[in-house]
Protein backbone atom coordinates (compact mmCIF):
# COMPACT_ATOMS: atom_id res chain seq x y z
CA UNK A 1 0.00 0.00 0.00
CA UNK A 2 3.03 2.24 0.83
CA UNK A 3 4.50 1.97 -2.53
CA UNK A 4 1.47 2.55 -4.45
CA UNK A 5 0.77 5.83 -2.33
CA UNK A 6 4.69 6.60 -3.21
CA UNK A 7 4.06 6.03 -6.79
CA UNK A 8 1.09 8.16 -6.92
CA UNK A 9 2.65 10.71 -5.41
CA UNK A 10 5.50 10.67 -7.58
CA UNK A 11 2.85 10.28 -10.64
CA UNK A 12 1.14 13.79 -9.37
CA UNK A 13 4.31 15.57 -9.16
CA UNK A 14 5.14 14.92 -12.60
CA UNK A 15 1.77 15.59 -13.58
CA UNK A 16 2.17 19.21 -12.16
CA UNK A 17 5.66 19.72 -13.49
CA UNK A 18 4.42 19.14 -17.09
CA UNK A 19 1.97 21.72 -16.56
CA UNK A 20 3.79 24.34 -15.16
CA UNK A 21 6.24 24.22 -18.00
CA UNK A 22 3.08 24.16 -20.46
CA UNK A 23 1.86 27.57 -18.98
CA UNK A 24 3.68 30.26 -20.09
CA UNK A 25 7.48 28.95 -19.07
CA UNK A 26 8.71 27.34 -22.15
CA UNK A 27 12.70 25.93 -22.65
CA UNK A 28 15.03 27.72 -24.40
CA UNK A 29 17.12 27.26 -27.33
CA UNK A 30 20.55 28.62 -28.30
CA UNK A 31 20.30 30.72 -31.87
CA UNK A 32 23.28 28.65 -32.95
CA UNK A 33 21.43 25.62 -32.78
CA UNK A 34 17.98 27.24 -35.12
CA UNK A 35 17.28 25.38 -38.25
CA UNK A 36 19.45 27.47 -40.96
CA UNK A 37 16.03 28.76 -42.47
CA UNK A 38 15.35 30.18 -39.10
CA UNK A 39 18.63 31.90 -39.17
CA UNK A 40 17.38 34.38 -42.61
CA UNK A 41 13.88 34.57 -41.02
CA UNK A 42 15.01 35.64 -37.40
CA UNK A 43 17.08 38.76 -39.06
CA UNK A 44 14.22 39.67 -41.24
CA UNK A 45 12.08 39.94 -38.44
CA UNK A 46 14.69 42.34 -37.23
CA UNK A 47 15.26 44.05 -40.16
CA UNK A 48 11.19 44.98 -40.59
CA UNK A 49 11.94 42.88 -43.81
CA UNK A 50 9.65 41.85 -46.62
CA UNK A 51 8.43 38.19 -45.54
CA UNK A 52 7.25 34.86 -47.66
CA UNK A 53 4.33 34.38 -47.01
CA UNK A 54 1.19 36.85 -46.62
CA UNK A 55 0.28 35.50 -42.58
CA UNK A 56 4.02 36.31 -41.79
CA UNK A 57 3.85 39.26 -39.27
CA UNK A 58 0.18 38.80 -38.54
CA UNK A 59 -0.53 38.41 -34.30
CA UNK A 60 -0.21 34.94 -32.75
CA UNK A 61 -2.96 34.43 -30.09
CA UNK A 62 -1.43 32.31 -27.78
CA UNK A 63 -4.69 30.17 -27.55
CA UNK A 64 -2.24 26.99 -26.18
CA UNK A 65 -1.39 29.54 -23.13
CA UNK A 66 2.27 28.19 -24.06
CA UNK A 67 3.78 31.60 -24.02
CA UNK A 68 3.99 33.84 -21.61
CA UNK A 69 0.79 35.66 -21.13
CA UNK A 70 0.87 39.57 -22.20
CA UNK A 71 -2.01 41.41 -24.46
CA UNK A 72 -3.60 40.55 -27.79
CA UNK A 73 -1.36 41.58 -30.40
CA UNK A 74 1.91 41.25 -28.05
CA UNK A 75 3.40 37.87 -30.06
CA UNK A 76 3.36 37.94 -34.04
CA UNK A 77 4.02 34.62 -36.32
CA UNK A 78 6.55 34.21 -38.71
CA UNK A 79 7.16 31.34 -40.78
CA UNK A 80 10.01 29.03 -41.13
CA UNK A 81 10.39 27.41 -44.34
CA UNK A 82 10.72 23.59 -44.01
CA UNK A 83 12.68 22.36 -46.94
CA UNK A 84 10.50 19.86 -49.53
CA UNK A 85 7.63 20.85 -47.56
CA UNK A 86 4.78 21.67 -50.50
CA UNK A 87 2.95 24.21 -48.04
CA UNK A 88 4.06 26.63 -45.04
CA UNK A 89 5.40 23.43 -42.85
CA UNK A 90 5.07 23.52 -39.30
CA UNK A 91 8.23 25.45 -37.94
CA UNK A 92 7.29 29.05 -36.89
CA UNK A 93 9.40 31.70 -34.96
CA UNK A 94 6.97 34.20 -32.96
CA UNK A 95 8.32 37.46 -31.48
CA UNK A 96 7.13 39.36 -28.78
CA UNK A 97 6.79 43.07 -28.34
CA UNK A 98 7.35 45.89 -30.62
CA UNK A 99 9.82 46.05 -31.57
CA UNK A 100 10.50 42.36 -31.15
CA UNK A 101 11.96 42.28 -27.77
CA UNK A 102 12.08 38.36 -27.43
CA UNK A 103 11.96 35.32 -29.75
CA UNK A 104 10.51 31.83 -29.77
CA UNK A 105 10.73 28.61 -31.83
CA UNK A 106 8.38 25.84 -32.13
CA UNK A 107 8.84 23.10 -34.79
CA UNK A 108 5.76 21.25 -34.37
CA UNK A 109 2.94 23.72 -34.96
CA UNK A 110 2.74 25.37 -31.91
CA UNK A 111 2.24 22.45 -29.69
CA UNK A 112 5.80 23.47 -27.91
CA UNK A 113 8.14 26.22 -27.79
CA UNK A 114 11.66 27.42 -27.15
CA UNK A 115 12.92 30.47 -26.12
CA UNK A 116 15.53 31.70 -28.73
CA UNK A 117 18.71 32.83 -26.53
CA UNK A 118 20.81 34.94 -28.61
């Protein structure tokens, strides 16, 4: 009985660990270590550049609450092109502020993210 009252205990603190770093505290990830594509789309975004693809720029919600939270309009989108990929892929890099003050990079569609340490 002892061990299965460990175990659960063990199971609900890794249960709440997983969802404190899904609210609003994502990793990070070193620049250096961004997808090369990343690397052209990161100084654009820096630059005020001319983009790919028309939703580039537009505001990222944060519906996923994966980000920290700050106002509507706070995080924009910004597409990373996948190579072969026949449509806009899944990678994205969304800044935050305006200017862009801070930098994130999710591979999978927005279902994580990494802060981009530069």
């Amino acid at each position: 009985m002892s061990k299965l009252i460990v175990a659960l205990g063990a199971l609900v603190i890794a249960v709440f660990a997983v969802l404190a770093n899904g609210q609003g505290n994502p990793g990070s990830v070193s620049s250096s270590q961004l997808p090369l594509e990343a690397h052209g789309v990161l100084a654009q975004i820096k630059r005020g550049g001319s983009f790919a693809y028309p939703q580039d720029g537009g505001v990222f919600g944060n519906r996923e609450r994966l980000l920290p939270s700050q106002p509507n309009g706070y995080y924009r989108e910004y597409t990373v092109p996948t190579p072969g990929s026949r449509d806009r892929g899944a990678r994205r890099i969304i800044s935050g502020g305006s200017p862009p003050s801070e930098f994130f990079y999710t591979d999978n569609h927005y279902s994580s993210f990494s802060r981009i340490r530069e």
